[in-house]
C-alpha atoms as a PDB file:
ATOM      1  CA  UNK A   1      -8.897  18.227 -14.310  1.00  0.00           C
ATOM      2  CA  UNK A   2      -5.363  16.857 -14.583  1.00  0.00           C
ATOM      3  CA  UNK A   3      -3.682  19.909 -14.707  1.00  0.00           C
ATOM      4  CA  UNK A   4      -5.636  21.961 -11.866  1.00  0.00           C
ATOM      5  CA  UNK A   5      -4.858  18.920  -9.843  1.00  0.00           C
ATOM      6  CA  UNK A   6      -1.185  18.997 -10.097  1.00  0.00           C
ATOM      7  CA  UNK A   7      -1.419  22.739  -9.783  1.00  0.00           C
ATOM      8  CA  UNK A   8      -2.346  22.127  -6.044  1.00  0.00           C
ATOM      9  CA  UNK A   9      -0.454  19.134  -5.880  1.00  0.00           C
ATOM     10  CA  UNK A  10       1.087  17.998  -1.910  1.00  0.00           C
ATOM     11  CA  UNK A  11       2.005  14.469  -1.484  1.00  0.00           C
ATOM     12  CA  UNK A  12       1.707  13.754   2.198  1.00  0.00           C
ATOM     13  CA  UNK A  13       4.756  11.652   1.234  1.00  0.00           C
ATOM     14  CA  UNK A  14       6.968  14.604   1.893  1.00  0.00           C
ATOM     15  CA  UNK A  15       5.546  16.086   4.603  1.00  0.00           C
ATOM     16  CA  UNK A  16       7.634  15.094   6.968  1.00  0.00           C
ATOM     17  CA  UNK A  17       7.403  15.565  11.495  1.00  0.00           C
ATOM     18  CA  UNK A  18       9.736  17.486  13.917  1.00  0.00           C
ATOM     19  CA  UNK A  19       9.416  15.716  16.866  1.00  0.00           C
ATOM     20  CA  UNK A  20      11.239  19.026  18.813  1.00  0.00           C
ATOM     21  CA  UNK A  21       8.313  21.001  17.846  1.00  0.00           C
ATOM     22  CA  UNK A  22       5.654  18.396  18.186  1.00  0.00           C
ATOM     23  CA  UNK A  23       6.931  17.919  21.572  1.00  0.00           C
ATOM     24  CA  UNK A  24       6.779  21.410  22.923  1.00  0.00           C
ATOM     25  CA  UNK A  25       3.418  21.179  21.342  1.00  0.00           C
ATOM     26  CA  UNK A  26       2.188  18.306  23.756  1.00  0.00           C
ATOM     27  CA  UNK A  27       3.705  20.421  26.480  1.00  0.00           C
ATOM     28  CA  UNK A  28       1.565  23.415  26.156  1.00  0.00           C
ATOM     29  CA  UNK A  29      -1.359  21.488  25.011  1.00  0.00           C
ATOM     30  CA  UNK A  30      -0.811  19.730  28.553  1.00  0.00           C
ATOM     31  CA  UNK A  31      -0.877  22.945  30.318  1.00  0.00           C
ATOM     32  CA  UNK A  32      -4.086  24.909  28.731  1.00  0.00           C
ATOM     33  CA  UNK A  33      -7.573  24.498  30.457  1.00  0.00           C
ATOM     34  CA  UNK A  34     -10.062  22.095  30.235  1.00  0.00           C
ATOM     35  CA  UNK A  35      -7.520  19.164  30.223  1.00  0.00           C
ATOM     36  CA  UNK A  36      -9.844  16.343  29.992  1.00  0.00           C
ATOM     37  CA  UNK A  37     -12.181  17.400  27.884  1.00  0.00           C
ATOM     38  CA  UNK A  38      -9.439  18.278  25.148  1.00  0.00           C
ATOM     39  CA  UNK A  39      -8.015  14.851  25.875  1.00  0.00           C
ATOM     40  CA  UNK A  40     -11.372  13.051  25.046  1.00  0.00           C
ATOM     41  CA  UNK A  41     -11.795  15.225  21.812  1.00  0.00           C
ATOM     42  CA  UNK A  42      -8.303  14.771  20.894  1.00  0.00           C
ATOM     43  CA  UNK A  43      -8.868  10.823  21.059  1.00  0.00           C
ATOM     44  CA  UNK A  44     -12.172  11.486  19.354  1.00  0.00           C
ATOM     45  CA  UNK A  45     -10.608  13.543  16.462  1.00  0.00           C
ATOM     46  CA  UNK A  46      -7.554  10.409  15.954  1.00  0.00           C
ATOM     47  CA  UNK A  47      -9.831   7.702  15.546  1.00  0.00           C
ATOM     48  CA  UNK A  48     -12.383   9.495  13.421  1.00  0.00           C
ATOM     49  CA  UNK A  49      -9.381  10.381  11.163  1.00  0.00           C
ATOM     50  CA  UNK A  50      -8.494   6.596  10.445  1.00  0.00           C
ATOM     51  CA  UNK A  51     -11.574   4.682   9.836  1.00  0.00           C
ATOM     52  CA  UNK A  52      -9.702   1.745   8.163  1.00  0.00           C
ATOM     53  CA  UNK A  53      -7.576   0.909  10.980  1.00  0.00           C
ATOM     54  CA  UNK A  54     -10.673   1.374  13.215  1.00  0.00           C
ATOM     55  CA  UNK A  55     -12.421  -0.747  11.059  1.00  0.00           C
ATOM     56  CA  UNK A  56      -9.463  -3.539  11.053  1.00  0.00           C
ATOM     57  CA  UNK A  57      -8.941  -3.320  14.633  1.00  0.00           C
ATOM     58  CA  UNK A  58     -13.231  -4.095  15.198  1.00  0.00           C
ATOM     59  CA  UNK A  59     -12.821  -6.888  12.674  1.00  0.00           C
ATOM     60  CA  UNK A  60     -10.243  -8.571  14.569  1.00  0.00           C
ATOM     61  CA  UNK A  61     -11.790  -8.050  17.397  1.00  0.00           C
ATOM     62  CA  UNK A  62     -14.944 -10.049  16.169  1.00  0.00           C
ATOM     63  CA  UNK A  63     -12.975 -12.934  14.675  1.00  0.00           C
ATOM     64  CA  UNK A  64     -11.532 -13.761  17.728  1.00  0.00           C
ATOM     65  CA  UNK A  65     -14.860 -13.811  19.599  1.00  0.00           C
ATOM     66  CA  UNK A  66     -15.888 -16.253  16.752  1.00  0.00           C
ATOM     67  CA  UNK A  67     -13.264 -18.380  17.503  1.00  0.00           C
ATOM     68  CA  UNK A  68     -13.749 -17.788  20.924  1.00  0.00           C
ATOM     69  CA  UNK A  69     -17.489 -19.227  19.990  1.00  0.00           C
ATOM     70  CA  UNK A  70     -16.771 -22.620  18.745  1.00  0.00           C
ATOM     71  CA  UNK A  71     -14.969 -25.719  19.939  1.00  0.00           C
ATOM     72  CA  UNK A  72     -10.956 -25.487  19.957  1.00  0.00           C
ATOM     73  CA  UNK A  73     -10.838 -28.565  17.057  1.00  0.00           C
ATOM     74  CA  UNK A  74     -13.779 -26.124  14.917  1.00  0.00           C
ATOM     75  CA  UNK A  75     -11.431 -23.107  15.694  1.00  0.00           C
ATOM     76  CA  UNK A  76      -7.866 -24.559  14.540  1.00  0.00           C
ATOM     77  CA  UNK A  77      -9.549 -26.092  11.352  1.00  0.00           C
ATOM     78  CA  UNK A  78     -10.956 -22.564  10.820  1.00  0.00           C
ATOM     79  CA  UNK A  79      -6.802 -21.128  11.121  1.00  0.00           C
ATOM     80  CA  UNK A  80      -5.725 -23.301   8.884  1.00  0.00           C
ATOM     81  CA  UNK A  81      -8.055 -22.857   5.797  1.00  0.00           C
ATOM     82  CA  UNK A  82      -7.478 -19.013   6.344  1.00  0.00           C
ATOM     83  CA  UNK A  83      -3.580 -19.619   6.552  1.00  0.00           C
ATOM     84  CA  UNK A  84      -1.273 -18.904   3.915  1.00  0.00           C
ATOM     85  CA  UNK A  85       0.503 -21.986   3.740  1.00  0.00           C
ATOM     86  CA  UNK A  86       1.454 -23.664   0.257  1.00  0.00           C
ATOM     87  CA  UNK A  87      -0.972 -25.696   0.726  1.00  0.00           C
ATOM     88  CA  UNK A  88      -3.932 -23.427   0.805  1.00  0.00           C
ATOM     89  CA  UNK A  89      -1.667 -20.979  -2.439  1.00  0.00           C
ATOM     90  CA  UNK A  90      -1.864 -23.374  -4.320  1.00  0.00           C
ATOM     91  CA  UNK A  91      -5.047 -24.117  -4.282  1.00  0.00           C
ATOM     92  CA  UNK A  92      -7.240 -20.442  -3.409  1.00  0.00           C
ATOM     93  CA  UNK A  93      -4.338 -17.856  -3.016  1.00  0.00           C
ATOM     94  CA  UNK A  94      -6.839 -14.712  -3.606  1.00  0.00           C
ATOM     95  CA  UNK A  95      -8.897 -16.080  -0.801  1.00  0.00           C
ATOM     96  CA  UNK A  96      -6.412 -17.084   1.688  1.00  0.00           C
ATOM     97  CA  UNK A  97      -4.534 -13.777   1.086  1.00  0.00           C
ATOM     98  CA  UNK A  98      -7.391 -11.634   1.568  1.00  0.00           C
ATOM     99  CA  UNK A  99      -9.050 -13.764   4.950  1.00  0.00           C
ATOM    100  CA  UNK A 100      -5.664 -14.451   6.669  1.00  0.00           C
ATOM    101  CA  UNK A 101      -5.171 -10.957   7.500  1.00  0.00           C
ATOM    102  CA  UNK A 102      -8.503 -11.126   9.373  1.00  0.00           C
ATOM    103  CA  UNK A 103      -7.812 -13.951  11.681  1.00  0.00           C
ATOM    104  CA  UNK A 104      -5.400 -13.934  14.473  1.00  0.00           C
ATOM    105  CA  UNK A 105      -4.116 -17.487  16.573  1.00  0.00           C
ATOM    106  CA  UNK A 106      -4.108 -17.634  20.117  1.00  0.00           C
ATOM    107  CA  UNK A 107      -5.687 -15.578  22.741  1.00  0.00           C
ATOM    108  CA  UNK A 108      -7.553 -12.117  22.799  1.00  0.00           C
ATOM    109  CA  UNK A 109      -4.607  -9.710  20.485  1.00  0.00           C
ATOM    110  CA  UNK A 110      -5.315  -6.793  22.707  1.00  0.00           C
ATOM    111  CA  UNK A 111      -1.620  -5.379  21.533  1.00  0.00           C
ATOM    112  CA  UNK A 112      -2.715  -5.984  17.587  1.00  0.00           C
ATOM    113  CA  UNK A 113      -6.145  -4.157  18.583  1.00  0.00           C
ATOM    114  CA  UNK A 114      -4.082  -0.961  20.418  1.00  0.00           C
ATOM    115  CA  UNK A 115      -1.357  -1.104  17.896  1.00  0.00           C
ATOM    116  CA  UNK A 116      -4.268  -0.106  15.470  1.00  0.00           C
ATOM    117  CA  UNK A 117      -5.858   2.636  17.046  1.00  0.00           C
ATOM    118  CA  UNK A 118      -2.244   4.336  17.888  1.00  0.00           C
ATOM    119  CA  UNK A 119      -0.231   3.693  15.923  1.00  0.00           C
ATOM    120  CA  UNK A 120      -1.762   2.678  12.673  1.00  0.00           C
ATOM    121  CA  UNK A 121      -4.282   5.367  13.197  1.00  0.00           C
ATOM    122  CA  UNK A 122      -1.044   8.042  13.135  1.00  0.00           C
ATOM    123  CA  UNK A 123       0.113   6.255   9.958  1.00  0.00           C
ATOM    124  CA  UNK A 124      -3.247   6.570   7.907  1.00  0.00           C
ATOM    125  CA  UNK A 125      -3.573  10.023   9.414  1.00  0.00           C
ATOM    126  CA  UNK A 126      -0.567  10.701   7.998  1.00  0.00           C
ATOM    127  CA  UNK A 127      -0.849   9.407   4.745  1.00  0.00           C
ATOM    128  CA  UNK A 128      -4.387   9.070   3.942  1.00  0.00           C
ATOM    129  CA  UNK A 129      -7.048   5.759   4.003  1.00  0.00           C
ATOM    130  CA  UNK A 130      -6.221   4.842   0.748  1.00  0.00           C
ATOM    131  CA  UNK A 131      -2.341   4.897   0.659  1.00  0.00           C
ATOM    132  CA  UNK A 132      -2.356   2.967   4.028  1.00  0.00           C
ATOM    133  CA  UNK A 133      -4.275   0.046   2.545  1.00  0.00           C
ATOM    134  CA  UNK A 134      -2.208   0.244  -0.513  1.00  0.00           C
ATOM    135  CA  UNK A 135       1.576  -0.094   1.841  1.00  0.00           C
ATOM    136  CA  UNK A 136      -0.653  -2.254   3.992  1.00  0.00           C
ATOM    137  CA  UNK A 137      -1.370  -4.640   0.855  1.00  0.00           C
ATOM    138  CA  UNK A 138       1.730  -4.688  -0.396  1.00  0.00           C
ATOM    139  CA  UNK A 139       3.892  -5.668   2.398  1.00  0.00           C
ATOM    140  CA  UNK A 140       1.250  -8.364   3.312  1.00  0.00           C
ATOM    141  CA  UNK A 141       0.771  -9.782   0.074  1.00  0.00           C
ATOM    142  CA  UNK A 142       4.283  -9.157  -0.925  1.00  0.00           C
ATOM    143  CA  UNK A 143       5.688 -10.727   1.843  1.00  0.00           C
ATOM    144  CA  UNK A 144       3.297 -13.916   1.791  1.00  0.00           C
ATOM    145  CA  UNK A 145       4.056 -14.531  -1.773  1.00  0.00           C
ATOM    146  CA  UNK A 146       7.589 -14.509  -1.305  1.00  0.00           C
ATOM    147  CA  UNK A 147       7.670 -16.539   1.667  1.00  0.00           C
ATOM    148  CA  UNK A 148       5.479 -19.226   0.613  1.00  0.00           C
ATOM    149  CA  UNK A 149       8.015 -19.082  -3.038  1.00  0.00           C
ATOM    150  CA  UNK A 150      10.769 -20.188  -0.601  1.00  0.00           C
ATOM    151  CA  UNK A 151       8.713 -22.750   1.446  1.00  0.00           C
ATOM    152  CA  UNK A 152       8.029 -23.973  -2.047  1.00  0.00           C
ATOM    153  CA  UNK A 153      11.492 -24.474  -3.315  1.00  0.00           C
ATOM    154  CA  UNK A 154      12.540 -25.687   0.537  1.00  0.00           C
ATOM    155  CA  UNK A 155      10.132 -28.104   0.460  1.00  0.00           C
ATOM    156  CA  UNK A 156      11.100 -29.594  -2.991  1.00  0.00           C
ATOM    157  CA  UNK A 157      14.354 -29.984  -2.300  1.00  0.00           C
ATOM    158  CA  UNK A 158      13.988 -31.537   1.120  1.00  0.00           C
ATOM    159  CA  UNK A 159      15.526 -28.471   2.987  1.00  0.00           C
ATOM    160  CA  UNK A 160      12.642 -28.259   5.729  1.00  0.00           C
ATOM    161  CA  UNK A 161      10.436 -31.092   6.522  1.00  0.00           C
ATOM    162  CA  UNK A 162       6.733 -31.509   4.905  1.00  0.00           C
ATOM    163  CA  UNK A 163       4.419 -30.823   7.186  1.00  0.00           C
ATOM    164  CA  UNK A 164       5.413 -26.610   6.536  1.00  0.00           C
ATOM    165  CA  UNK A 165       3.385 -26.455   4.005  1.00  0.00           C
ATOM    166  CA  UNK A 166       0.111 -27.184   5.623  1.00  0.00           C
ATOM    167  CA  UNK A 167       1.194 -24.805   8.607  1.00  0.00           C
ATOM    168  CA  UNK A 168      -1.214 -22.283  10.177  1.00  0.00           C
ATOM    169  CA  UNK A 169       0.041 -18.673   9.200  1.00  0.00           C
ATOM    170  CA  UNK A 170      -2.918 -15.891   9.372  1.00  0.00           C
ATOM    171  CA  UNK A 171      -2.488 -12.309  11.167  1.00  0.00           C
ATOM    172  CA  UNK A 172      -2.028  -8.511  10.171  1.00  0.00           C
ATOM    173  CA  UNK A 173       1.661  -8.605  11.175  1.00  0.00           C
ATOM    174  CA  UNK A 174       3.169  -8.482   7.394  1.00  0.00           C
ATOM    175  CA  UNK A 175       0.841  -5.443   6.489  1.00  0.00           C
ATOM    176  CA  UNK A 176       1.860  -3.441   9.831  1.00  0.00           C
ATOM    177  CA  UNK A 177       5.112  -4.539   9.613  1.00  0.00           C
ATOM    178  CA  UNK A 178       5.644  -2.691   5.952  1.00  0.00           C
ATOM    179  CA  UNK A 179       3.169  -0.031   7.358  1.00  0.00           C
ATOM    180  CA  UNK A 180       6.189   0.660  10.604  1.00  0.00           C
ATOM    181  CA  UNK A 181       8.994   0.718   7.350  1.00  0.00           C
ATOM    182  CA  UNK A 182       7.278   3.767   5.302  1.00  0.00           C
ATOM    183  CA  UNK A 183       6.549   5.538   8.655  1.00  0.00           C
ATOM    184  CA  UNK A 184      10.223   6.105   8.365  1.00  0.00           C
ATOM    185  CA  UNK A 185       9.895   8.597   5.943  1.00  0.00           C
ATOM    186  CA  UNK A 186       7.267  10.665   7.515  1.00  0.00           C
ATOM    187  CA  UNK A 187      10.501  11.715  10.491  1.00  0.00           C
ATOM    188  CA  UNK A 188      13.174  13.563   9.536  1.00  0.00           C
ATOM    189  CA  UNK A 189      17.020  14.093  11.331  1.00  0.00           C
ATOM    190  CA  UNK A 190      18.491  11.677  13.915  1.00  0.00           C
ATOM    191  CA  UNK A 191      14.705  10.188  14.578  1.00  0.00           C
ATOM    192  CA  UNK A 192      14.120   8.917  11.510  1.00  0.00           C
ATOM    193  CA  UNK A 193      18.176   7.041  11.517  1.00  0.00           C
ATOM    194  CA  UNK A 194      17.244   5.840  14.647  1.00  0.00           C
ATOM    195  CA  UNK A 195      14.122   4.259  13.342  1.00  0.00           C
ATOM    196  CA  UNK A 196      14.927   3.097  10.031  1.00  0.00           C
ATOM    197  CA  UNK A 197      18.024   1.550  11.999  1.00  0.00           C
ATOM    198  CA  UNK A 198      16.191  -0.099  14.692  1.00  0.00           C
ATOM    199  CA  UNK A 199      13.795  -1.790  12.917  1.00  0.00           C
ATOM    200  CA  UNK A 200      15.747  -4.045  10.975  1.00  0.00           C
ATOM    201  CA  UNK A 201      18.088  -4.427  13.830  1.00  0.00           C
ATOM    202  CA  UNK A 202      14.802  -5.476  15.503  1.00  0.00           C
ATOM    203  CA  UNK A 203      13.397  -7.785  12.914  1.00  0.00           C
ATOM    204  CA  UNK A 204      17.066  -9.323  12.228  1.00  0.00           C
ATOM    205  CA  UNK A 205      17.378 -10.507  15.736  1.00  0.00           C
ATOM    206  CA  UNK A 206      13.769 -11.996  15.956  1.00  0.00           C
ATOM    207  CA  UNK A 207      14.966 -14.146  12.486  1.00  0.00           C
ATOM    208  CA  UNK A 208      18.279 -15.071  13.391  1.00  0.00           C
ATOM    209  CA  UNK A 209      16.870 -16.159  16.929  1.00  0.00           C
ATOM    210  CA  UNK A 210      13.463 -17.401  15.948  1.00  0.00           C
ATOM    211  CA  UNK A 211      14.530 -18.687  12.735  1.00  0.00           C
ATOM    212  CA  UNK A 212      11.125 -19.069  11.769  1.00  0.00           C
ATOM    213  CA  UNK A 213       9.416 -18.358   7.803  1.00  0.00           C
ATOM    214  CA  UNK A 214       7.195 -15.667   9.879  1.00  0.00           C
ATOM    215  CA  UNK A 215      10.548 -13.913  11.168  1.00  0.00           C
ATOM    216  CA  UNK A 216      11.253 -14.143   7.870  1.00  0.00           C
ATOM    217  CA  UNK A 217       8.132 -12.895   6.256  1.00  0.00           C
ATOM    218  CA  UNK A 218       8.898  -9.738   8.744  1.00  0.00           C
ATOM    219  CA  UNK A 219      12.029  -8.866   7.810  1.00  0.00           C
ATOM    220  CA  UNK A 220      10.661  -9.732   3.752  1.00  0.00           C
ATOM    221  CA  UNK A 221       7.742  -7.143   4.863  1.00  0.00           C
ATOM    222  CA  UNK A 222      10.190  -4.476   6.121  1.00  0.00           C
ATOM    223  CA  UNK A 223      12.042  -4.426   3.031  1.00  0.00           C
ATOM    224  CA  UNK A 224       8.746  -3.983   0.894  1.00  0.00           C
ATOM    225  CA  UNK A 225       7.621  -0.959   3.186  1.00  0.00           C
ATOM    226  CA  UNK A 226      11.351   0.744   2.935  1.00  0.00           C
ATOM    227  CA  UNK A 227      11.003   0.239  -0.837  1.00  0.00           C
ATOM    228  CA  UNK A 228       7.330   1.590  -1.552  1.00  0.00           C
ATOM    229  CA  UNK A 229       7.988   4.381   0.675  1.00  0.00           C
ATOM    230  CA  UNK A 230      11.555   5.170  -1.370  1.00  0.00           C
ATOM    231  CA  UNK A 231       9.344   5.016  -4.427  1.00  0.00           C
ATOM    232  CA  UNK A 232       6.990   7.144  -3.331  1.00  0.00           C
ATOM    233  CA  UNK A 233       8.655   9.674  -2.214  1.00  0.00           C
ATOM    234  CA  UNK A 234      10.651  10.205  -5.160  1.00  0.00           C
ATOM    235  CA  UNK A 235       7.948  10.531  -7.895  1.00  0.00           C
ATOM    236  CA  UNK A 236       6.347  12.913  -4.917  1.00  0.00           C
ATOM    237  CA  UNK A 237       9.141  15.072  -4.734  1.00  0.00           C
ATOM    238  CA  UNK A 238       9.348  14.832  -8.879  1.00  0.00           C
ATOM    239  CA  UNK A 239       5.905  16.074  -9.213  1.00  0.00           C
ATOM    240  CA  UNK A 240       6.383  18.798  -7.184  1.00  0.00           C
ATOM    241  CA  UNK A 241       9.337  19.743  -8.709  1.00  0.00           C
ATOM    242  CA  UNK A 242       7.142  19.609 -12.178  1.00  0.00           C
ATOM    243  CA  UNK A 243       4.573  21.690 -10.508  1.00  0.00           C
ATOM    244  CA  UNK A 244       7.056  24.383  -9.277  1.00  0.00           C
ATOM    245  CA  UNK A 245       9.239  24.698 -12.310  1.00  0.00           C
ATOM    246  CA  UNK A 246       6.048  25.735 -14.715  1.00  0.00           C
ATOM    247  CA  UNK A 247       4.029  28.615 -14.523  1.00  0.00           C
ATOM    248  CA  UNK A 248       0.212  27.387 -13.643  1.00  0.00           C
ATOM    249  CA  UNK A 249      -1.226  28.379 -16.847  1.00  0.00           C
ATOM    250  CA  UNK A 250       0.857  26.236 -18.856  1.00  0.00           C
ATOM    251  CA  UNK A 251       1.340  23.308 -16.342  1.00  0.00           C
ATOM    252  CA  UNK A 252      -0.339  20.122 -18.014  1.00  0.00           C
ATOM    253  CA  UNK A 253      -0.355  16.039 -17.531  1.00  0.00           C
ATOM    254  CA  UNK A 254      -0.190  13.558 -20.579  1.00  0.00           C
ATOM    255  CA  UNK A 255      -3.570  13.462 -22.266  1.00  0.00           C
ATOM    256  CA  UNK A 256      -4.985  16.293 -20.247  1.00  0.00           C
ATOM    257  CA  UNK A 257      -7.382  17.633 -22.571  1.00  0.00           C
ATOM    258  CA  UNK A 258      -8.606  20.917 -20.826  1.00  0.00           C
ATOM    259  CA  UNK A 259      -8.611  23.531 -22.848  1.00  0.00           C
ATOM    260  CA  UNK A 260      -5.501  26.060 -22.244  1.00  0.00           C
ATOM    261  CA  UNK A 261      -5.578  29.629 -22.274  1.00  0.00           C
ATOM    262  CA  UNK A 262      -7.064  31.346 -25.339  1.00  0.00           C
ATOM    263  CA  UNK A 263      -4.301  33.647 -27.455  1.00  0.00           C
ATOM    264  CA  UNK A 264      -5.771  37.436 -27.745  1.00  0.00           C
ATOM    265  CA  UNK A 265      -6.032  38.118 -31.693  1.00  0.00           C
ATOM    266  CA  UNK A 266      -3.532  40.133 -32.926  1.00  0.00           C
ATOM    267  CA  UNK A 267      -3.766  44.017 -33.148  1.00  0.00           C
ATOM    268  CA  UNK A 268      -5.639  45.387 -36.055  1.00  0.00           C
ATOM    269  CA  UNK A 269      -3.553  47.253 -38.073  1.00  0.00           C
ATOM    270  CA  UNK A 270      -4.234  49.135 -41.155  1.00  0.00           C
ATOM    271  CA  UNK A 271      -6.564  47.938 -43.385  1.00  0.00           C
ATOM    272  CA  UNK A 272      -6.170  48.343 -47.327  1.00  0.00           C
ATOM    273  CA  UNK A 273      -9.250  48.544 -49.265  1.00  0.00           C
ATOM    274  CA  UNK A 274      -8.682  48.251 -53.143  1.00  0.00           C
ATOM    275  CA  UNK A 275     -10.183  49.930 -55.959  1.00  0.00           C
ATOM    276  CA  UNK A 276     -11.638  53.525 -54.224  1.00  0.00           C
ATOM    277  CA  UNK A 277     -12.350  55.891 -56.907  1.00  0.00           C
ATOM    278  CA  UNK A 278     -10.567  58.746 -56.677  1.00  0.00           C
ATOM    279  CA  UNK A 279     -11.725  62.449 -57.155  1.00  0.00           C
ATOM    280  CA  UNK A 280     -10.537  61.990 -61.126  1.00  0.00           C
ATOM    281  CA  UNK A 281     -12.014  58.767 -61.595  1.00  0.00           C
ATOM    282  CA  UNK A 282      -9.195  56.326 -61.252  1.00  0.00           C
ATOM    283  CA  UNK A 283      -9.156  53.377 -58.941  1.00  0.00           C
ATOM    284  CA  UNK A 284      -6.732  53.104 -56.238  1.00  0.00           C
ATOM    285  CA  UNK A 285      -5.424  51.536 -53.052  1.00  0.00           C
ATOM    286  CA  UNK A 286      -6.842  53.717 -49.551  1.00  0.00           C
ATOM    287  CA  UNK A 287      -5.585  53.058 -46.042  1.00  0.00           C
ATOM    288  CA  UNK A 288      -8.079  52.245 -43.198  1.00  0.00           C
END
């Protein structure tokens, strides 16, 4: 039911972490008994809470030992029909778009793998399994559809050379990348200036050194995770606003069709009664 939904409405979106008081939390968790064993179930309880990003972090983990399966020549022509190149857009963009986050080039991506159980794990914690994969998908997607727009137009007018457009470009890095941008919003105070700020001082210097249409596609992703997460938070905060400002009773969505609250009937007042004979015979009017 719409209503009874909104009712009880609390975006994670605006819940928002003091690091002060998450820090002197640490510190007395540190100090209590049974140290270890609170430190296992504490890792237990973190992963269990994220099962996409556990799942992701597996499923990298098994592409690479399938590359790490077949010859290097099987394994690069494997990259490259994943990749989201123009070449490979043009042709099967769902399919590229959906297997290149999968795949990762070059050795074992131990720090992709970690990154997911830490820190990806605190972001669907924080936000819930289906709003990471939908901030996930968006800055990936987002950010290789825009890119491979301006290889596109490069390439046609002879601004970069050719061969671009059949380049290998696979790996979770646009996704996370928007993912690190709407973790932003879950800080609050000088920790969340210092991260919004340091990321795209971060990402800027990788593009203006690298140069690259993956730095690129980074800072492309960052901008993407800023802007869903500015979004988001605003119609959050507006439907809590909607939720506080009417009573509960009367609180209802567009085409919510649960019935409301039923009116008592009015108080009975006196009844008239026509035509009661009267001691003499005549008709008349009586109160009740």
């Amino acid at each position: 039911m719409a209503s009874s939904a909104l009712n009880h409405y609390r975006s994670p979106w605006t819940r928002t972490l003091d690091l002060d008081a998450g820090r002197r939390q640490l510190l007395d968790w540190w100090h209590g008994p049974d140290r270890i064993y609170r430190a296992g179930k504490a890792v237990h309880d973190h992963l269990a809470g994220a099962p996409a990003s556990c799942a992701y972090a597996f499923t990298l983990f098994v592409t690479w030992w399938t590359l790490r399966g077949i010859s290097d020549f099987a394994g690069h022509r494997l990259i490259l029909s994943a990749s989201t190149n123009l070449h490979n857009m043009r042709r099967e963009p769902v399919q590229v778009l959906v297997a290149s986050a999968f795949w990762t080039d070059g050795g074992f991506p131990w720090v992709i793998i970690l990154g997911f159980l830490t820190v990806m794990a605190f972001a669907e914690r924080w936000l819930g399994t289906l709003r990471w994969i939908m901030v996930f998908a968006c800055g990936h997607v987002g950010a290789s559809m825009i890119v491979v727009t301006g290889i596109a137009f490069a390439v046609h007018h002879d601004l970069i050379p050719l061969r671009i457009a059949v380049a290998s470009d696979v790996g979770s890095s646009y996704g996370s990348t928007a993912v690190l941008a709407a973790l932003s919003f879950h800080l609050r105070g000088t920790p969340r200036a210092v991260w919004a700020a340091g990321l795209p001082a971060w990402f800027g210097f990788a593009a203006w050194h690298g140069r690259t249409f993956t730095d690129y596609g980074h800072l492309t992703a960052l901008c993407i995770g800023f802007a869903v997460g500015a979004v988001a938070v605003a119609l959050s905060r507006r439907l809590e606003r909607i939720r506080d400002q009417r009573p509960a009773s009367t609180l209802r969505l567009p085409g919510d069709t649960t019935p409301g609250p039923i009116d008592p009937p009015p108080p009975a007042g006196p009844r008239v009664r026509e035509n009661q004979p009267s001691a003499d015979g005549r008709s008349e009017s009586t109160l009740h």
